[in-house]
N, C-alpha and C. Protein backbone atom coordinates (compact mmCIF):
# COMPACT_ATOMS: atom_id res chain seq x y z
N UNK A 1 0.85 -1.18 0.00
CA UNK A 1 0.00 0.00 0.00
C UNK A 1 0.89 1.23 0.00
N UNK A 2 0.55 2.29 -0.68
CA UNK A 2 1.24 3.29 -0.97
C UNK A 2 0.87 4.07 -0.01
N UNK A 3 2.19 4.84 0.17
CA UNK A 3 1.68 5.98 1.38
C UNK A 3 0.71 7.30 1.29
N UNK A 4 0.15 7.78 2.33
CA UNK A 4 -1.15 8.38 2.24
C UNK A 4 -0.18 9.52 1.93
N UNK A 5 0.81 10.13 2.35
CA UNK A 5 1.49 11.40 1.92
C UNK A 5 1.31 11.81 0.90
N UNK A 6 1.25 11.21 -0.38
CA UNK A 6 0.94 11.97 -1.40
C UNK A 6 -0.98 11.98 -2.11
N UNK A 7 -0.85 12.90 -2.81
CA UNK A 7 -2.19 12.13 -3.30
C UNK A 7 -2.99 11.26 -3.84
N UNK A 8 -2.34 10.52 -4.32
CA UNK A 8 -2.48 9.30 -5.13
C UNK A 8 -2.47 8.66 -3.89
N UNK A 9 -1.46 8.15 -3.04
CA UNK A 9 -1.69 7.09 -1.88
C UNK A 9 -3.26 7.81 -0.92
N UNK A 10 -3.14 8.57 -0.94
CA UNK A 10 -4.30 9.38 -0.30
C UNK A 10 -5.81 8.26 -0.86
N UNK A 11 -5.67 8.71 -2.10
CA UNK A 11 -6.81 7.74 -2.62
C UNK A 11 -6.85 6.79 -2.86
N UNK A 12 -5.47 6.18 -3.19
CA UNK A 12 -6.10 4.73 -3.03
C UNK A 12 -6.46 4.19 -2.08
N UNK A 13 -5.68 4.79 -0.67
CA UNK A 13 -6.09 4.07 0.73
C UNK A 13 -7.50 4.20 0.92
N UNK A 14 -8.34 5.47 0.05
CA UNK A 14 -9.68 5.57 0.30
C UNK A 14 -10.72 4.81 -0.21
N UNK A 15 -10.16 4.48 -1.79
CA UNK A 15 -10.88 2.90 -2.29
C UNK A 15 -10.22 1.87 -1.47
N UNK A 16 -9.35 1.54 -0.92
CA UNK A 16 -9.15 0.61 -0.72
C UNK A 16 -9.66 0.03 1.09
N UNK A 17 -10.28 1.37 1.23
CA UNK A 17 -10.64 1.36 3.07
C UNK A 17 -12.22 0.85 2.14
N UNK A 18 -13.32 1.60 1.38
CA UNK A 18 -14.30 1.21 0.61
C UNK A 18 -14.46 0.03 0.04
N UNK A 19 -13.60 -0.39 -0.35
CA UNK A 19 -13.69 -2.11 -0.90
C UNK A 19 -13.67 -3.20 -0.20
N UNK A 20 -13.21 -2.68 1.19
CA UNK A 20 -13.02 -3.55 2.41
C UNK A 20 -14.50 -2.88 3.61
N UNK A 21 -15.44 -2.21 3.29
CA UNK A 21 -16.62 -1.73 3.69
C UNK A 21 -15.91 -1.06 4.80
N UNK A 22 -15.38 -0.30 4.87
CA UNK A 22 -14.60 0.24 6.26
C UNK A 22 -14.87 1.96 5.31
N UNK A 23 -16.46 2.22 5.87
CA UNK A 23 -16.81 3.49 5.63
C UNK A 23 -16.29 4.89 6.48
N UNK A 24 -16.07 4.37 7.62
CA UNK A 24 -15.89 5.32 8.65
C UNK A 24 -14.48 5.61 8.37
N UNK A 25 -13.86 4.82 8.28
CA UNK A 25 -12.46 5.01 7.58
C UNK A 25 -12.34 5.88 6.76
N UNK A 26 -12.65 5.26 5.50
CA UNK A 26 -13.16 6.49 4.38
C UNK A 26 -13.69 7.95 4.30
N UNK A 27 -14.44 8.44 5.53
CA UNK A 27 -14.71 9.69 5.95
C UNK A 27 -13.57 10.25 5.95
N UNK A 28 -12.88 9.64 6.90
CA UNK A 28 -11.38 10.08 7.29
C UNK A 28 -10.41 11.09 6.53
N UNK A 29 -10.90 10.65 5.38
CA UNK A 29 -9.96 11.43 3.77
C UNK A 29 -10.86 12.32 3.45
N UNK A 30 -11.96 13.35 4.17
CA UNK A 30 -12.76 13.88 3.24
C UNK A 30 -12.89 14.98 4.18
N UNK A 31 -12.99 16.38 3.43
CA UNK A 31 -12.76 17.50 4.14
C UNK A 31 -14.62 17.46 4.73
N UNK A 32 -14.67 18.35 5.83
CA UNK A 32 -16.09 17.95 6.88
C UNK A 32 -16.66 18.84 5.18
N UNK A 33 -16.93 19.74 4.32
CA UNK A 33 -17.59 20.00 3.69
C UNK A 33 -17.31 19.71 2.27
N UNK A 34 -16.84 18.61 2.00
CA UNK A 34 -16.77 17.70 0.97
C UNK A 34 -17.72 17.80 0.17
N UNK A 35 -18.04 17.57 -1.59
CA UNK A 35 -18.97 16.58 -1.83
C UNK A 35 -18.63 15.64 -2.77
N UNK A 36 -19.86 15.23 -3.04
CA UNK A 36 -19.77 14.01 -4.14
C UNK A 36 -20.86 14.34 -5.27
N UNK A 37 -20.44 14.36 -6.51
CA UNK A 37 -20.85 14.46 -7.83
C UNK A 37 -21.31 13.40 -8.44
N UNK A 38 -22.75 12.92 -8.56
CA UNK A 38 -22.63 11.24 -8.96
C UNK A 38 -23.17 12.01 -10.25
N UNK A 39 -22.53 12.22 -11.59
CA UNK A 39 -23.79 11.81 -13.09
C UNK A 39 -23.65 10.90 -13.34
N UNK A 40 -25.11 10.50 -13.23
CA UNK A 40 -25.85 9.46 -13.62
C UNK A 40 -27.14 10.14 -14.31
N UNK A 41 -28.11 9.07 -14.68
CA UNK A 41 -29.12 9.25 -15.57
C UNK A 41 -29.97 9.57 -13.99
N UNK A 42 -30.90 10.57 -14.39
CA UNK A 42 -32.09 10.71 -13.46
C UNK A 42 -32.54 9.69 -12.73
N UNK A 43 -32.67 8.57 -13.45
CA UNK A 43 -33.68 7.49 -13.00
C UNK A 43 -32.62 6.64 -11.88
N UNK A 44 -31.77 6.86 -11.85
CA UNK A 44 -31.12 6.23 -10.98
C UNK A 44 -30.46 6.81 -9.73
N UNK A 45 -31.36 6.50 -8.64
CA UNK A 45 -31.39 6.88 -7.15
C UNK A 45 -30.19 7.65 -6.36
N UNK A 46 -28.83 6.78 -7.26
CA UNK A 46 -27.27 7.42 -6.66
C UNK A 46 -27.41 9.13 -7.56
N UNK A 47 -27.75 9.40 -8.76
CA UNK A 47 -27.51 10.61 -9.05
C UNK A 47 -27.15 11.77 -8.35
N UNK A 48 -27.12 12.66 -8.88
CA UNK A 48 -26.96 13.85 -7.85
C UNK A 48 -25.99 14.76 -7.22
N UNK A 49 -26.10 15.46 -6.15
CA UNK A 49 -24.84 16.22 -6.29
C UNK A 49 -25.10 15.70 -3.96
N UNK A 50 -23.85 15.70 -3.45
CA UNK A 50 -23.94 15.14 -2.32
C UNK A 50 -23.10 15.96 -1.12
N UNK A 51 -23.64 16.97 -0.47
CA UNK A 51 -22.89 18.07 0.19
C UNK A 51 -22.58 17.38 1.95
N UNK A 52 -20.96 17.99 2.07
CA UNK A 52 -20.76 17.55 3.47
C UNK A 52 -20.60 16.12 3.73
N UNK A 53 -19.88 16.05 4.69
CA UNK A 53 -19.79 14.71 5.04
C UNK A 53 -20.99 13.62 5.45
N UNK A 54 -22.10 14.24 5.82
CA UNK A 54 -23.52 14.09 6.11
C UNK A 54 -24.03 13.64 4.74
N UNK A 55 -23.89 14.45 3.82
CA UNK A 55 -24.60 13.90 2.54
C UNK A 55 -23.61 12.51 1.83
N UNK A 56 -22.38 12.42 2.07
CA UNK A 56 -21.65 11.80 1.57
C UNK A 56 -21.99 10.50 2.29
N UNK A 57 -21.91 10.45 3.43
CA UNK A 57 -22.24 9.04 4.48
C UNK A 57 -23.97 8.70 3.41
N UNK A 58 -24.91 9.99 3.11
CA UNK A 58 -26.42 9.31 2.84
C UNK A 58 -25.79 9.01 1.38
N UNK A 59 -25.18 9.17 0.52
CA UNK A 59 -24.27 8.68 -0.65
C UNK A 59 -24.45 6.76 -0.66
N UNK A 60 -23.17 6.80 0.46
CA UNK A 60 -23.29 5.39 1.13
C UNK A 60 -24.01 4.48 1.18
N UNK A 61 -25.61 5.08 2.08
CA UNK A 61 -26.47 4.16 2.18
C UNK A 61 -27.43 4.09 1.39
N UNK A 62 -26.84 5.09 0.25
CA UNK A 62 -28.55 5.09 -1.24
C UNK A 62 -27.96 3.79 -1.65
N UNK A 63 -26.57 3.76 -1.88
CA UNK A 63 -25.60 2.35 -2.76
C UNK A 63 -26.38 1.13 -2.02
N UNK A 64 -26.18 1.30 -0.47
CA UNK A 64 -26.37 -0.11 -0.04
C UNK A 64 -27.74 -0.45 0.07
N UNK A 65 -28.52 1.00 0.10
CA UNK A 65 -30.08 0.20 0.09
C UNK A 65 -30.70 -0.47 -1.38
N UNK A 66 -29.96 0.38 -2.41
CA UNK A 66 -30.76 0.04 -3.60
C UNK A 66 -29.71 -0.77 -4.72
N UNK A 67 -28.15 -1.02 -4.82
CA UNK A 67 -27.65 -1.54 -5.28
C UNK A 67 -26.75 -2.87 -4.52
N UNK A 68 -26.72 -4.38 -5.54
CA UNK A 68 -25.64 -4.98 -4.56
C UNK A 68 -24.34 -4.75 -5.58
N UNK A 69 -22.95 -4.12 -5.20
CA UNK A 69 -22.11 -3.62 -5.73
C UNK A 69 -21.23 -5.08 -5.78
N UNK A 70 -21.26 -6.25 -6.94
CA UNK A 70 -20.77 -7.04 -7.13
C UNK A 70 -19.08 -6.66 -7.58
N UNK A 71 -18.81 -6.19 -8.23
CA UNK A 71 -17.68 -5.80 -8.82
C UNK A 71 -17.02 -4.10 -8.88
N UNK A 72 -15.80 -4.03 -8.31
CA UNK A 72 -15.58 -2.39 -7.94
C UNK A 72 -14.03 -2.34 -7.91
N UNK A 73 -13.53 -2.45 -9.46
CA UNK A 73 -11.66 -2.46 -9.06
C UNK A 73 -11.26 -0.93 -9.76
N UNK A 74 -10.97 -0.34 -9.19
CA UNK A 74 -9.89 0.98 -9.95
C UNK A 74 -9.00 0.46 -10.12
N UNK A 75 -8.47 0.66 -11.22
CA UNK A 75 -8.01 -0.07 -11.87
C UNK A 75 -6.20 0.74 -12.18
N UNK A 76 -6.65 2.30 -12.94
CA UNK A 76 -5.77 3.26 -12.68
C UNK A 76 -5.98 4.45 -11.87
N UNK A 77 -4.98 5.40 -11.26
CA UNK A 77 -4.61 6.27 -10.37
C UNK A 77 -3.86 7.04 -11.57
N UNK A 78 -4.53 8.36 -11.89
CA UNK A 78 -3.72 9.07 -12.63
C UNK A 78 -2.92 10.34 -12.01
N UNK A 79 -1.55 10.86 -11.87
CA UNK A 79 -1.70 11.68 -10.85
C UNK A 79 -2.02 13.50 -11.76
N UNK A 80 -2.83 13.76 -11.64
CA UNK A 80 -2.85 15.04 -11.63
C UNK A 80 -2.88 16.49 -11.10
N UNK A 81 -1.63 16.32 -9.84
CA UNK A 81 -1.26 17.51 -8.88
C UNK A 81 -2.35 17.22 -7.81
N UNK A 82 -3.14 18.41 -7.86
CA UNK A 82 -4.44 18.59 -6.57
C UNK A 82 -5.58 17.75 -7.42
N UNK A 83 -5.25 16.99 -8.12
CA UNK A 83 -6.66 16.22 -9.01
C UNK A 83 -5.93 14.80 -9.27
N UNK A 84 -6.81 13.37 -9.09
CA UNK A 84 -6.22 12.16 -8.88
C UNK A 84 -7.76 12.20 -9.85
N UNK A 85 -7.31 11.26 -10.92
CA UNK A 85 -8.24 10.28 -12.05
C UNK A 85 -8.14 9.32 -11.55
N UNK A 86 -9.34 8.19 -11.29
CA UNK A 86 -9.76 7.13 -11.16
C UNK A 86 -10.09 6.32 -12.38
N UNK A 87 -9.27 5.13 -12.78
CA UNK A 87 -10.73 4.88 -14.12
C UNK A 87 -10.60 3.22 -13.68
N UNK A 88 -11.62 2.55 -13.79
CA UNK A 88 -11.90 1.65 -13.65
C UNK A 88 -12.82 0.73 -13.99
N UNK A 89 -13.64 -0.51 -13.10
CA UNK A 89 -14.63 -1.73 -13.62
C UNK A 89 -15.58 -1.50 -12.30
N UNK A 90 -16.45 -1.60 -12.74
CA UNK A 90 -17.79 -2.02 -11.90
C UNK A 90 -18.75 -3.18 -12.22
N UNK A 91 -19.48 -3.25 -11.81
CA UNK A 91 -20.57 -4.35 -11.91
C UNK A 91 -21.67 -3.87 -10.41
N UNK A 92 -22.53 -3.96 -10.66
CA UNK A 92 -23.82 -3.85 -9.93
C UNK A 92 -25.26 -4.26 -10.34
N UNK A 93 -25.87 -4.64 -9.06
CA UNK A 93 -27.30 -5.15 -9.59
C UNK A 93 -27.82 -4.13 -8.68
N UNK A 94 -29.51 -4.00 -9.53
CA UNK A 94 -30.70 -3.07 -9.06
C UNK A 94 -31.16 -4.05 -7.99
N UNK A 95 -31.31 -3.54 -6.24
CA UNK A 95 -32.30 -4.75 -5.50
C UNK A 95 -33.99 -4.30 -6.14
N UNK A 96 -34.14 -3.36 -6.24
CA UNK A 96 -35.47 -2.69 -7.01
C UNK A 96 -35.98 -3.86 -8.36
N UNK A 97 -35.03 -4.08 -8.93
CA UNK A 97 -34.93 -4.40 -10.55
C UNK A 97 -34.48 -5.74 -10.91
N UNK A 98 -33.58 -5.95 -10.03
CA UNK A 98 -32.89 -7.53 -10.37
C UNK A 98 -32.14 -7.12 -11.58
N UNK A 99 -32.01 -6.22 -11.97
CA UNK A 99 -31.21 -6.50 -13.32
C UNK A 99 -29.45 -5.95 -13.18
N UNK A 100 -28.24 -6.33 -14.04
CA UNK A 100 -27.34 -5.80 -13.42
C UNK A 100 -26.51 -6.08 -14.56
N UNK A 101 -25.10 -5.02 -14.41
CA UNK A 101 -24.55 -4.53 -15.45
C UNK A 101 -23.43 -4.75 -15.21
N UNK A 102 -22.07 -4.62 -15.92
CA UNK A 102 -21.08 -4.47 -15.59
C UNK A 102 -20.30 -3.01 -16.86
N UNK A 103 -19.20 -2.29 -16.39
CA UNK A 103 -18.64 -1.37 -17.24
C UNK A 103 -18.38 -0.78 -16.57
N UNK A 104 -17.28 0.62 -17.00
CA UNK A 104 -16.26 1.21 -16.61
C UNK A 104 -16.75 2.47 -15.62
N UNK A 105 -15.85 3.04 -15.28
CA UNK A 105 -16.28 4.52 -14.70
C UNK A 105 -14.97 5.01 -14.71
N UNK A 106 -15.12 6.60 -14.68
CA UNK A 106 -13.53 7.17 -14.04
C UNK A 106 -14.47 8.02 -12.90
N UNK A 107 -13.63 8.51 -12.19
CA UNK A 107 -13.71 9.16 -11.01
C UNK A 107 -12.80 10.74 -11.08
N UNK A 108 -13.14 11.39 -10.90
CA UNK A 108 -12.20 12.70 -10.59
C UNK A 108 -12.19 13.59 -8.88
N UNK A 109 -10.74 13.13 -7.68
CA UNK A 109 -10.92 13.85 -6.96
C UNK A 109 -10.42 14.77 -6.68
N UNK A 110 -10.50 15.61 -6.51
CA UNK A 110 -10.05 17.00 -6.07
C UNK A 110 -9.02 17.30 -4.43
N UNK A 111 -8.03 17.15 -4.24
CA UNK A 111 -7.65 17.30 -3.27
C UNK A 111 -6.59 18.29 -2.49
N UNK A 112 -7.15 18.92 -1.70
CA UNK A 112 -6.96 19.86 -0.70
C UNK A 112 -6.32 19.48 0.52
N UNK A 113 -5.25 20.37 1.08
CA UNK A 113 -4.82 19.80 2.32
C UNK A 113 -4.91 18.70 2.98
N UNK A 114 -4.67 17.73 2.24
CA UNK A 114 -3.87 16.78 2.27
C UNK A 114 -5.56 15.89 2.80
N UNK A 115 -6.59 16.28 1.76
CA UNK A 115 -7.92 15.34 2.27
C UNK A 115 -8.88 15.49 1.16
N UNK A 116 -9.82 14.53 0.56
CA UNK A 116 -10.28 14.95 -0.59
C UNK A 116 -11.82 16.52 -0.59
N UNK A 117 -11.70 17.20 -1.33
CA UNK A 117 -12.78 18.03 -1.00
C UNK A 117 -13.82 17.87 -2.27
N UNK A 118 -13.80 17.37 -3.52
CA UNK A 118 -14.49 16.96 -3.89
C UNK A 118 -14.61 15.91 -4.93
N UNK A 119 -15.48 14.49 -5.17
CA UNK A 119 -15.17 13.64 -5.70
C UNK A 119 -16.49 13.68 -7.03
N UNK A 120 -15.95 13.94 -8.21
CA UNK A 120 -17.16 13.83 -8.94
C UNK A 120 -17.12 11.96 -9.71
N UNK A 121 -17.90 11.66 -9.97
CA UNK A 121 -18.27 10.26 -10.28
C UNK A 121 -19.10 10.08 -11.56
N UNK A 122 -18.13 9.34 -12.64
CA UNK A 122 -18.75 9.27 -14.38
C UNK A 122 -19.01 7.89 -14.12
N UNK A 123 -20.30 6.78 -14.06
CA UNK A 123 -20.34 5.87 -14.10
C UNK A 123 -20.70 5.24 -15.59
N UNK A 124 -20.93 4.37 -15.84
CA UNK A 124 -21.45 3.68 -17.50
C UNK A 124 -22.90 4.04 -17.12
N UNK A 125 -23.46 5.27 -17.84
CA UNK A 125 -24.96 5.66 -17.47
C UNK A 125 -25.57 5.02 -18.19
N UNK A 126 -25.74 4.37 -19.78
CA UNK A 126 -26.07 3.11 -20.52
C UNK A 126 -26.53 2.13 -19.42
N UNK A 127 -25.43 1.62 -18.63
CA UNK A 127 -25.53 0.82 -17.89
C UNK A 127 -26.47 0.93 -17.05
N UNK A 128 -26.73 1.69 -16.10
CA UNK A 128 -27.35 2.31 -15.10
C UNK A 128 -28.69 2.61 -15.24
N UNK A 129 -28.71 3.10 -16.85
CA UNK A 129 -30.17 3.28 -17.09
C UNK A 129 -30.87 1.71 -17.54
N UNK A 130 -30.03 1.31 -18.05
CA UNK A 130 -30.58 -0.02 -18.21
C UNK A 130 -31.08 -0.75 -16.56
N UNK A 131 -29.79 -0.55 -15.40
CA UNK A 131 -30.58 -1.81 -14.48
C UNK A 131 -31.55 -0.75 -13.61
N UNK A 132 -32.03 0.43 -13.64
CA UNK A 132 -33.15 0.98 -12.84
C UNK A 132 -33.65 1.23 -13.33
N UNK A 133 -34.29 1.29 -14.91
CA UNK A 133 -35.39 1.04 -15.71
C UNK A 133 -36.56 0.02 -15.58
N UNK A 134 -37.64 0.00 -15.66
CA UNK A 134 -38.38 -0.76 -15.13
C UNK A 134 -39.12 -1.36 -16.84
């Protein structure tokens, strides 16, 4: 594991505290007025824009109430100064829908004193609209 000192170790320790469900952990890296950027297609519940650490934790539990997140590897860490690219594989099923997808995403976070302040999130919206479509 790479060290959190820079930014790149910064984030990966933060997917990698997330992949191991160690959420509280994950706070840890996020400035108290953080957010999170999900585009996605309307129809799908994660969309949205997610303020504060408060909105980021309800982030969390939209995933776990309405998706089971089968597959989640970042794959690359790009370093770009105060900005770290994510691009990677997913897979998820709708519990709503039963239906489920797999495909890419990148991630873009933004980081500030040495903690992320904001994470926007490009998922496969194809995808997405397909498994919360009814």
């Amino acid at each position: 594991m790479e060290l959190v000192s820079t930014n790149i170790g910064l984030v990966k320790e933060t997917y990698h505290k997330f992949m191991n469900g160690d959420i509280a952990g994950v706070m840890e890296h996020y400035h108290e007025d953080a957010a999170f950027h999900f585009n996605g297609p309307s129809v799908s519940p994660l969309a949205g824009n997610f303020e504060g650490k408060a909105g980021i934790l309800h982030f969390f539990q939209l995933i776990g109430e309405n998706v089971d997140l089968f597959r989640f590897e970042p794959q690359e860490f790009i370093d770009g100064g105060d900005k770290v690219v994510i691009i990677g594989h997913e897979g998820a099923r709708s519990k709503k829908t039963g239906k489920s997808f797999e495909g890419p995403f990148v991630h873009v976070a933004d980081i500030e004193d040495g903690k992320i302040r904001r994470l926007r999130l490009y998922p496969d919206t194809a995808g997405a609209l397909t498994i919360f479509s009814e």
